[in-house]
Structures are given as structure tokens and as C-alpha cells.
C-alpha atoms as a PDB file:
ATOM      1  CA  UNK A   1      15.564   0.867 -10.667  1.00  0.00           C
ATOM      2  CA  UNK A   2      12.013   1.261  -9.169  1.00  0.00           C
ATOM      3  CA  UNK A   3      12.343   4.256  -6.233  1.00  0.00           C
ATOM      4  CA  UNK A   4       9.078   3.277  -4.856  1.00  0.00           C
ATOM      5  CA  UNK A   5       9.478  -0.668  -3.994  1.00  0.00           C
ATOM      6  CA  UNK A   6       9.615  -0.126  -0.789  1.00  0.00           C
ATOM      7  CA  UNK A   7       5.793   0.662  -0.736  1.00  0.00           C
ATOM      8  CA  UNK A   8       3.073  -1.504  -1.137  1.00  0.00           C
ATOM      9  CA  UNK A   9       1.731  -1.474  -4.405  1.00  0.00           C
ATOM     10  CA  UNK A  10      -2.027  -1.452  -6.221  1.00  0.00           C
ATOM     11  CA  UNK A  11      -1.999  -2.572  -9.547  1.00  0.00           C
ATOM     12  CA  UNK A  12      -5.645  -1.308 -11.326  1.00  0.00           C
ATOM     13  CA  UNK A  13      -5.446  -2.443 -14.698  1.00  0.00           C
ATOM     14  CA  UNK A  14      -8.345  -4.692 -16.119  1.00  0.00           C
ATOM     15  CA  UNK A  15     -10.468  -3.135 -13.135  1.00  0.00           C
ATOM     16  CA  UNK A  16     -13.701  -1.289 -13.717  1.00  0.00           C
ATOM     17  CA  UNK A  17     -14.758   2.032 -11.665  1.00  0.00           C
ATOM     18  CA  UNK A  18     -16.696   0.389  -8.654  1.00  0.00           C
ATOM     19  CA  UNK A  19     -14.295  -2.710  -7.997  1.00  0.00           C
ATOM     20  CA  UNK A  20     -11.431   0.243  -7.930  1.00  0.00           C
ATOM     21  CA  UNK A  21     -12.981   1.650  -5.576  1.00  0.00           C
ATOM     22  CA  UNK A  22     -13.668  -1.061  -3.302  1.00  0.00           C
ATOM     23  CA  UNK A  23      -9.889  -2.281  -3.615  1.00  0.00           C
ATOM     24  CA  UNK A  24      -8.488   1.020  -2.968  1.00  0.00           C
ATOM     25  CA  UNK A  25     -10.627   1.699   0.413  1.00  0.00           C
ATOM     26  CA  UNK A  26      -9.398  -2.047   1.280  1.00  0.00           C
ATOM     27  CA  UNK A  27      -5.608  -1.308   0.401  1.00  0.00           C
ATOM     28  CA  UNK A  28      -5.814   1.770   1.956  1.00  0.00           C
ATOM     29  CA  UNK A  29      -6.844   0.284   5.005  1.00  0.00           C
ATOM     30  CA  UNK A  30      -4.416  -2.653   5.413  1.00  0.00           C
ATOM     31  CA  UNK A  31      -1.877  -0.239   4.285  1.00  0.00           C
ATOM     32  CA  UNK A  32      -2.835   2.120   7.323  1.00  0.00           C
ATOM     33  CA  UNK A  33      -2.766  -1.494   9.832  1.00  0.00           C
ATOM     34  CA  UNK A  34       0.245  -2.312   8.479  1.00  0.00           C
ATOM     35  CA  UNK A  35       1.310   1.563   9.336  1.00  0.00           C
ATOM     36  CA  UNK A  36       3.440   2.022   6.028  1.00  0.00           C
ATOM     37  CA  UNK A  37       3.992   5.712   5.316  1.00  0.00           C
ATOM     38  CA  UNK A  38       3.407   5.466   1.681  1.00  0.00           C
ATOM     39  CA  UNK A  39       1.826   3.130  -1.057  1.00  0.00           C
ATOM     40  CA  UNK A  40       1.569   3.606  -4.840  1.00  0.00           C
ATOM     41  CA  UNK A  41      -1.641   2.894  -6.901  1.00  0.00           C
ATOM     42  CA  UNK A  42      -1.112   1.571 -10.402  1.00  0.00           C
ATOM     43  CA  UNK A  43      -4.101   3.243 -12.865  1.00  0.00           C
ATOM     44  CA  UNK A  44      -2.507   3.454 -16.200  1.00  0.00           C
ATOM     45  CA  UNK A  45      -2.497   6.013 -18.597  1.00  0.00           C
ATOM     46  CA  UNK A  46      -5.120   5.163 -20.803  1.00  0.00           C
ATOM     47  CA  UNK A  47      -8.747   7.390 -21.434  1.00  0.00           C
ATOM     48  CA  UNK A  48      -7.690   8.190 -17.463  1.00  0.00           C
ATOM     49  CA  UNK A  49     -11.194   6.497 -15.852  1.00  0.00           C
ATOM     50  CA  UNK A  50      -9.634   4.895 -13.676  1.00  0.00           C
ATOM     51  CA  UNK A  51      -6.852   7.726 -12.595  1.00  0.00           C
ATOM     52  CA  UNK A  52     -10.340  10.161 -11.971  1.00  0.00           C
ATOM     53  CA  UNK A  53     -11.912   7.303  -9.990  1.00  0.00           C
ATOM     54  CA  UNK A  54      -8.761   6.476  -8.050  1.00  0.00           C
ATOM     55  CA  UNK A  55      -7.788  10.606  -6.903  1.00  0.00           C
ATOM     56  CA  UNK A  56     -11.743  11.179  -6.191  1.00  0.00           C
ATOM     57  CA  UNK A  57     -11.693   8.108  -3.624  1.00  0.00           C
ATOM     58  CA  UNK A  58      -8.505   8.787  -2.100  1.00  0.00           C
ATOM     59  CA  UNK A  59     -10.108  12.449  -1.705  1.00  0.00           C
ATOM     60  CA  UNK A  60     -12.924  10.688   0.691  1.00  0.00           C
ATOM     61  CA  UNK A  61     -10.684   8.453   2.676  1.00  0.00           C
ATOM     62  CA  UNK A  62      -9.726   9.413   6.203  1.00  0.00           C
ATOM     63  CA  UNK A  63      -6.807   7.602   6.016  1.00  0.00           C
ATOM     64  CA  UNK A  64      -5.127   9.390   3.357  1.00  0.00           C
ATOM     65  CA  UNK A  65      -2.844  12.351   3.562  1.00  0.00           C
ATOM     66  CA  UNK A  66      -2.211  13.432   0.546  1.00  0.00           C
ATOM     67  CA  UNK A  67      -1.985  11.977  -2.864  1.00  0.00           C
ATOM     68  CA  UNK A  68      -0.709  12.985  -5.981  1.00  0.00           C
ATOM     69  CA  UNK A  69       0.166  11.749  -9.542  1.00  0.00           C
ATOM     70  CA  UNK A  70       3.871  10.602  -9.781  1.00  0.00           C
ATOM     71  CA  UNK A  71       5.625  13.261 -11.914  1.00  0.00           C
ATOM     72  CA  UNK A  72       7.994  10.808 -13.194  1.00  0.00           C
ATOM     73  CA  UNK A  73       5.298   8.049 -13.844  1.00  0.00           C
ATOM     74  CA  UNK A  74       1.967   9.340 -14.977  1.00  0.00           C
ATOM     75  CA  UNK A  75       0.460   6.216 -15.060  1.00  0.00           C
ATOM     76  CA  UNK A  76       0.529   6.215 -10.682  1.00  0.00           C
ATOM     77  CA  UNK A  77      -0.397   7.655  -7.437  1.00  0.00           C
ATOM     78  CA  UNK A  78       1.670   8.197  -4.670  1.00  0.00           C
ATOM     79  CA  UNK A  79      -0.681   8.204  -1.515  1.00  0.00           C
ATOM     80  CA  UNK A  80       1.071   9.671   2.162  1.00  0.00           C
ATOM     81  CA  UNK A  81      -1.039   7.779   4.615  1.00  0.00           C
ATOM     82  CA  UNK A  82      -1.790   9.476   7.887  1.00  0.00           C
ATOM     83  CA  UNK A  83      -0.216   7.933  10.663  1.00  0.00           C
ATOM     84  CA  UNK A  84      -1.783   6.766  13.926  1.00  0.00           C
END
């Protein structure tokens, strides 16, 4: 059972730094329109590339809260979206 399917989701994998970064400011975004609370952000575990790119750009968006790494699945972000 997935806790999080509720949320909107992000899946990363097969994306390189800069088109991460472009479709996280872009999910973000809808995710704030849409006013969900939450969303989750799929980067894998791998050399972590795309885990560094995806925490440093949720860092410089105004629309994020907080987010942190999902202490049951490393491989994710949870991201608390401000609300309006």
C-alpha cells in the first residue's frame, strides 16, 4: 500500500539535470493551482544527481514549504506546498 497516492506524483528517472529542473518548477506550479498540500518527486537512488538537483531547486521555489527525503523511501521527496 502506497501512503502517498493521494499526492500528485513526479517521476524523474531517464531525466537529465536541466530538464529536472524545468519539470519540477512546472509541477510545482500546477501543483500550487491545483492547491494540493503535498506532492512527491520520484529521483531514484542511483549516483544521487538527480536527488541534489531536485532538493537544490525546491530550495529556490517560492512555492515550496518544505521538502524532505522520504525516510521510508529514499529514492523520493516529499514537498509541503505553501498554500494561498
Amino acid at each position: 500500500m502506497n501512503l502517498y497516492n493521494q499526492y500528485p506524483v513526479l517521476d524523474l528517472h531517464g531525466f537529465d539535470r536541466d530538464y529536472a529542473r524545468i519539470m519540477i518548477n512546472d509541477f510545482i506550479r500546477d501543483c500550487y493551482t491545483m492547491k494540493a498540500t503535498k506532492a512527491i518527486i520520484i529521483h531514484g537512488i542511483g549516483s544521487g544527481i538527480l536527488r541534489k538537483t531536485t532538493l537544490d531547486t525546491l530550495k529556490k521555489n517560492h512555492y515550496v514549504d518544505e521538502a524532505k527525503i522520504d525516510i521510508f523511501n529514499f529514492g523520493q521527496t516529499i514537498v509541503s506546498i505553501k498554500r494561498r
